[in-house]
C-alpha atoms as a PDB file:
ATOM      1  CA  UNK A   1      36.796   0.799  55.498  1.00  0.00           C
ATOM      2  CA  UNK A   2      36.671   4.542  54.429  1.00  0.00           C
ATOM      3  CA  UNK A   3      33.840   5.969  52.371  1.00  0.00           C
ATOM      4  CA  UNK A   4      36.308   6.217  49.204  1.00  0.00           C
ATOM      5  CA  UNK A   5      36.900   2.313  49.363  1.00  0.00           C
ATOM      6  CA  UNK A   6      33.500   1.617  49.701  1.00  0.00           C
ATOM      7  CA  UNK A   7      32.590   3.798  46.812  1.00  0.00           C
ATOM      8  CA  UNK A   8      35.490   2.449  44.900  1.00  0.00           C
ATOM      9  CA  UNK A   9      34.450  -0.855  45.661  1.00  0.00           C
ATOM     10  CA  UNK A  10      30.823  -0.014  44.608  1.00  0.00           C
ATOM     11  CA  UNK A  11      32.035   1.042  41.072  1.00  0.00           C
ATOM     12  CA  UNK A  12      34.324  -1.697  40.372  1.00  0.00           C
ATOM     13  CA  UNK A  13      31.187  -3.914  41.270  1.00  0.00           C
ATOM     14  CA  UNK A  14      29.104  -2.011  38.508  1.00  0.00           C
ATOM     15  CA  UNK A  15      31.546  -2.377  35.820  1.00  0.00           C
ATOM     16  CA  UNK A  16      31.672  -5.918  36.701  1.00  0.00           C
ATOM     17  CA  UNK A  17      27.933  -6.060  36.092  1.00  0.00           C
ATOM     18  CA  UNK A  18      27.997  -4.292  33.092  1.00  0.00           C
ATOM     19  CA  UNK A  19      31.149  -6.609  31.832  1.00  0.00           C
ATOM     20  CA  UNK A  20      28.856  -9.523  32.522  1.00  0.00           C
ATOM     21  CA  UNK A  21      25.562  -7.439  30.955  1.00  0.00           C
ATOM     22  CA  UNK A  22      27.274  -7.396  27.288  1.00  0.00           C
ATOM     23  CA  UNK A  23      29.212 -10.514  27.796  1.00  0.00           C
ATOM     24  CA  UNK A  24      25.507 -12.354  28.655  1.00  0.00           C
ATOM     25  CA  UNK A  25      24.293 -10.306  25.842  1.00  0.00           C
ATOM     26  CA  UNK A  26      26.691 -11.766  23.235  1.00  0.00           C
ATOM     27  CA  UNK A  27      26.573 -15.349  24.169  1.00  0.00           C
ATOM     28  CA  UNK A  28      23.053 -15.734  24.198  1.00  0.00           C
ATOM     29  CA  UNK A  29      22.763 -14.085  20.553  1.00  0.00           C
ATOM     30  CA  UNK A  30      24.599 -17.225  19.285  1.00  0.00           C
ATOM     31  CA  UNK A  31      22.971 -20.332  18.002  1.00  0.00           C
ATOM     32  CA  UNK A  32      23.550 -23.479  19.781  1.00  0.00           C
ATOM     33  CA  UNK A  33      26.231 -24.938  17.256  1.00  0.00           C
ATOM     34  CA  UNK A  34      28.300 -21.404  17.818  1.00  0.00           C
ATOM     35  CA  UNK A  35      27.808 -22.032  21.461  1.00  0.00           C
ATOM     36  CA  UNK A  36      28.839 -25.482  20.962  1.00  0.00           C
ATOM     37  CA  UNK A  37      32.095 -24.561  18.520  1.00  0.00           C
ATOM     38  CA  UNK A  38      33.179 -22.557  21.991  1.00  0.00           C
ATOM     39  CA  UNK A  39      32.264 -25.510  23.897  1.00  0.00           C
ATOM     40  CA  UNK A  40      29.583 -23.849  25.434  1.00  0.00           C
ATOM     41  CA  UNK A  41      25.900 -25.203  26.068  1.00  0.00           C
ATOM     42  CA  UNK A  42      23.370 -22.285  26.489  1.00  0.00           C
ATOM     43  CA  UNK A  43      22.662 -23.573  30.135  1.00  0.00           C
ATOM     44  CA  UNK A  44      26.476 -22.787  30.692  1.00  0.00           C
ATOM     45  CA  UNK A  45      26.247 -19.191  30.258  1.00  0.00           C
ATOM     46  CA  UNK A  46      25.142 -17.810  33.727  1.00  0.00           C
ATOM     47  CA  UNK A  47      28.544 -19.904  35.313  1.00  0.00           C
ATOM     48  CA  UNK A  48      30.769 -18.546  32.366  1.00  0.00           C
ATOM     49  CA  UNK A  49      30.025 -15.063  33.299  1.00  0.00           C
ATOM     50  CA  UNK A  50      30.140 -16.009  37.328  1.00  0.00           C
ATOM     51  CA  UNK A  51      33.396 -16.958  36.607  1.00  0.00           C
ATOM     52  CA  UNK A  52      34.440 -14.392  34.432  1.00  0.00           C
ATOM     53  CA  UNK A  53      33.428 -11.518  35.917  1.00  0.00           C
ATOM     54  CA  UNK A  54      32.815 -11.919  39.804  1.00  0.00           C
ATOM     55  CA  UNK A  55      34.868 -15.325  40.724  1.00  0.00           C
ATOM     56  CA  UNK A  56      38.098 -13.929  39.491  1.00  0.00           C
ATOM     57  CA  UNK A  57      38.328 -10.538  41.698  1.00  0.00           C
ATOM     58  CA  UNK A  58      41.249  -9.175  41.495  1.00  0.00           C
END
């Protein structure tokens, strides 16, 4: 690979991690019955935002 798709590749990875930053951010500010009404449990959140943000590379 080239040093522009490394780079490239480097940013996409941050905004991934930022993506999953507010996104960990948001679910963890919710009570356990909001977590619950998205059929969530608050041990759940580190695989939701595996598989939201870094399982499903495009």
């Amino acid at each position: 690979m080239n040093m522009f798709t490394e780079l490239g590749n480097l940013v996409g990875d941050f905004r991934r991690a930022r993506r999953a930053a507010a996104l960990y951010s948001n679910l963890s500010a919710l009570s356990d019955d909001q977590l619950h009404a998205k059929g969530l449990r608050r041990q759940d959140i580190p695989r939701v935002l595996m598989q939201a943000e870094f399982l499903n590379v495009r």
